[in-house]
Protein backbone atom coordinates (compact mmCIF):
# COMPACT_ATOMS: atom_id res chain seq x y z
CA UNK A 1 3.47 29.39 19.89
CA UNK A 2 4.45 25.79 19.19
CA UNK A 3 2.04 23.63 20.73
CA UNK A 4 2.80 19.68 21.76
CA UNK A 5 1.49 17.82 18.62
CA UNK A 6 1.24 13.96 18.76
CA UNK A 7 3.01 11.69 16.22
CA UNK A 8 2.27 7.84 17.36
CA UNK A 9 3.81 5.09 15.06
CA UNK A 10 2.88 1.81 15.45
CA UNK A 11 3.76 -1.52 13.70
CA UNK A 12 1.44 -4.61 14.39
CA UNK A 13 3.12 -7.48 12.41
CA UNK A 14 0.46 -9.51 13.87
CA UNK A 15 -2.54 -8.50 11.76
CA UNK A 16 0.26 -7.33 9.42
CA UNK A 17 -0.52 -3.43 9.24
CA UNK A 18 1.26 -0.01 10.52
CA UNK A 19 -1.03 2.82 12.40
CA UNK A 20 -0.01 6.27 12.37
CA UNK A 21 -1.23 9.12 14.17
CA UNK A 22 -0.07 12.82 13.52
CA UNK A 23 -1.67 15.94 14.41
CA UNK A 24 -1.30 19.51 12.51
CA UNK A 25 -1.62 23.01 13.71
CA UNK A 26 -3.77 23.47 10.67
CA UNK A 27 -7.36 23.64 10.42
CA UNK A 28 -8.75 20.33 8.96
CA UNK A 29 -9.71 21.93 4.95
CA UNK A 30 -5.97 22.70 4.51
CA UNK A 31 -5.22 19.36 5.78
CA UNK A 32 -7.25 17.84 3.87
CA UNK A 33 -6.24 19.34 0.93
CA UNK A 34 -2.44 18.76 1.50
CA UNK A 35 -3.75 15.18 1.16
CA UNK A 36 -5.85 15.02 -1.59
CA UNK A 37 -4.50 17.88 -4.37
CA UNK A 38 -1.61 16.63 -6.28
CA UNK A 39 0.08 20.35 -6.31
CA UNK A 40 0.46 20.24 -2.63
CA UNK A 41 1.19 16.30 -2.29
CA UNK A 42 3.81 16.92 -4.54
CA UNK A 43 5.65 19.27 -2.25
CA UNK A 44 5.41 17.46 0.74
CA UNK A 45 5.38 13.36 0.25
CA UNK A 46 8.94 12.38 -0.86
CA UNK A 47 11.41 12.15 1.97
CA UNK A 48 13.97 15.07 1.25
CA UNK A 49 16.46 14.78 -1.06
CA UNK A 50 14.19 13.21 -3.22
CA UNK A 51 10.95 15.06 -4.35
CA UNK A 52 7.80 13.77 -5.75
CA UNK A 53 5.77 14.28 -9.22
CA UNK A 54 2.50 13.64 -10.35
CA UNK A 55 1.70 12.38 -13.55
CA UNK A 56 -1.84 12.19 -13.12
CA UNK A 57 -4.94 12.35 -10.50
CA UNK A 58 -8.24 11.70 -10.28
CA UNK A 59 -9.42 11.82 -6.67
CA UNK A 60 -12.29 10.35 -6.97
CA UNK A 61 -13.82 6.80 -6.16
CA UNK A 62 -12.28 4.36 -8.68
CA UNK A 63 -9.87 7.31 -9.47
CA UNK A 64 -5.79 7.12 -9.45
CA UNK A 65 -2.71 9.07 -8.73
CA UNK A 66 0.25 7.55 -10.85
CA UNK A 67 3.45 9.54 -9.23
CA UNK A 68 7.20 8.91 -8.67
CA UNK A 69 9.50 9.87 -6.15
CA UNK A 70 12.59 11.08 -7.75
CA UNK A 71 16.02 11.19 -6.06
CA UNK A 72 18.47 13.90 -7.37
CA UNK A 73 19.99 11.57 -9.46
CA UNK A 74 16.94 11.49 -11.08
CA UNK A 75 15.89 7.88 -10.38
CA UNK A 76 12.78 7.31 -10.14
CA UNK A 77 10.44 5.01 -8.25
CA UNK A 78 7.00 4.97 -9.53
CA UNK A 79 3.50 4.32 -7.58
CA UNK A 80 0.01 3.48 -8.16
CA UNK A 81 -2.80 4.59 -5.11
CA UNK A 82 -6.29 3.84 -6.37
CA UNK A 83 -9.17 5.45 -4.51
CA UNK A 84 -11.87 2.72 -3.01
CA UNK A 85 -13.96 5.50 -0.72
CA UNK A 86 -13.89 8.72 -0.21
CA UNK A 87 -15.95 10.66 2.51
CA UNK A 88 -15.20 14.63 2.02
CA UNK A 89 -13.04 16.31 4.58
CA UNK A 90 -13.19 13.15 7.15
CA UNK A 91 -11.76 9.64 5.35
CA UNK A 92 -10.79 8.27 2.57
CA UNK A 93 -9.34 4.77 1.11
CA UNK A 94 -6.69 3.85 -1.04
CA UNK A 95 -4.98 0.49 -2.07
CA UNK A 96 -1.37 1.58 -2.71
CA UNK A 97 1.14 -0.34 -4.95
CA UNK A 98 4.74 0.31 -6.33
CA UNK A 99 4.80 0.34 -10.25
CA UNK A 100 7.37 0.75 -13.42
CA UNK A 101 6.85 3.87 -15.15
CA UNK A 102 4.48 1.96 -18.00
CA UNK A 103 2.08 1.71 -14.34
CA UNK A 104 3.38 -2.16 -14.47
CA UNK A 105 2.26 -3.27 -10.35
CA UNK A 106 4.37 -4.54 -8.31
CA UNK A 107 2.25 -6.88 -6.15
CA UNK A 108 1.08 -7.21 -3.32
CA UNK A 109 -0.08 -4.02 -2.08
CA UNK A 110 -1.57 -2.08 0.97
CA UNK A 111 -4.95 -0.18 1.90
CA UNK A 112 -4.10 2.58 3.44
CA UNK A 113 -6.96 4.00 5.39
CA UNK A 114 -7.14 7.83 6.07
CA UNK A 115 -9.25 9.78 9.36
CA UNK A 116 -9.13 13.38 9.25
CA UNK A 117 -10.34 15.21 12.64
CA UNK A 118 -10.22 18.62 14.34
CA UNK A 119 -10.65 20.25 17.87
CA UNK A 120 -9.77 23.34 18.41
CA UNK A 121 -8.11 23.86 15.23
CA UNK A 122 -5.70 21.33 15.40
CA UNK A 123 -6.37 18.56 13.28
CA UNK A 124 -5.42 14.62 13.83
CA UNK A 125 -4.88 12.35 10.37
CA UNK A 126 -5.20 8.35 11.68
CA UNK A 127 -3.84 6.49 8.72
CA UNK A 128 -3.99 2.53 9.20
CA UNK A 129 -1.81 0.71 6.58
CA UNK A 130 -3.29 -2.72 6.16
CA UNK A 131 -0.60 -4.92 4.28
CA UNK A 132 -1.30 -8.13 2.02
CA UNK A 133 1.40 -10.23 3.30
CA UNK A 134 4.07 -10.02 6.37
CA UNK A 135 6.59 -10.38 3.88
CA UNK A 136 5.80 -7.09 2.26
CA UNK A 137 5.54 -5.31 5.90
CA UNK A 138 8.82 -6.36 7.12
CA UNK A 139 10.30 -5.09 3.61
CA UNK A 140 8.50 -2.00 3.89
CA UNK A 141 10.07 -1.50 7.44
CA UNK A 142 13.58 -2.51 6.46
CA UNK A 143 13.48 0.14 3.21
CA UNK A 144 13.19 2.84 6.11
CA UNK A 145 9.29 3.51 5.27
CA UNK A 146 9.49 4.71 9.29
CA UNK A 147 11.90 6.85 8.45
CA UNK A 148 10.80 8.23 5.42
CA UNK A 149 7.36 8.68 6.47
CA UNK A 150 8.41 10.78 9.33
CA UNK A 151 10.76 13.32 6.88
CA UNK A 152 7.90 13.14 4.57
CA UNK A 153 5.00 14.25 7.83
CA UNK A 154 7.96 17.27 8.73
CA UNK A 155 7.98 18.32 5.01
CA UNK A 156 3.93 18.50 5.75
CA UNK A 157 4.34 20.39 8.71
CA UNK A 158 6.50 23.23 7.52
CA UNK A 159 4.22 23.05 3.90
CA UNK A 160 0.63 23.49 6.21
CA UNK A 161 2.90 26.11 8.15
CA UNK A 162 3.24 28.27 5.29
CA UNK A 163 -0.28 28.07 3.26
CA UNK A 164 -1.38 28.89 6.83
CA UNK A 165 -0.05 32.17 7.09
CA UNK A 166 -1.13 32.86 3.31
């Protein structure tokens, strides 16, 4: 049975961040996971056609993941999410910046802050993206980050689908 799951996207140019809200029919471990291990964050973050790889992660405070997205043409666009705090199984904090493939930033950034919840095994992720500068907001927005996010939360939804019935 499908159940009525919310998905609330919000942009507040005013105190220049984005606040999503998304629940799962998953129980909040899985979730969690989906988030945090590169195997599963690979099959879930890029927006379909394109597909995401991990070089490396270390999810850990002062840790990294240094990925790409990769279209099928094979370009690739390359990103650097260092880990500020991480509170098992219910947040976690990352600043998140593009990067060349030598892990070159591209500044400014974002901190991206994640809440994990459940009741009655659904689980809610609040994810609050806090942006240096207006500038990099509105370009975020006009690349079709709303867009891509929201292919990138279905890809999530039919991945958490399947481990669930495993």
């Amino acid at each position: 049975m499908k159940k009525d799951l919310q998905f609330d996207f919000t942009v507040d140019k005013a105190i220049k961040t984005v606040f999503i809200t998304r629940e799962f029919a998953a129980e909040l471990p899985l979730v969690w996971d989906a988030f945090t291990k590169p195997e599963l964050l690979d099959q879930w973050v890029a927006p379909k056609p394109w597909s995401s790889k991990t070089k490396y992660m270390n999810f850990e405070v002062g840790g990294r993941r240094f990925y790409a997205m990769v279209s099928p043409e094979g370009l690739e666009r390359w990103a650097i999410q260092e880990y500020t705090s991480i509170t098992p199984k219910t947040n976690f904090k990352m600043f998140n910046t593009f990067a060349d493939k030598e892990e070159n930033r591209e500044l400014p950034g974002s901190n991206w802050d994640h809440t994990f919840s459940e009741e009655n095994g659904i689980t809610k992720v609040n994810i609050a993206i806090f942006n240096e500068s207006l500038e990099r907001l509105e370009k975020m927005i006009e690349m079709g980050f709303s867009e891509g996010f929201k292919m990138s939360i279905d890809n999530l939804e039919k991945l958490l689908e399947t481990l669930s019935q495993k």
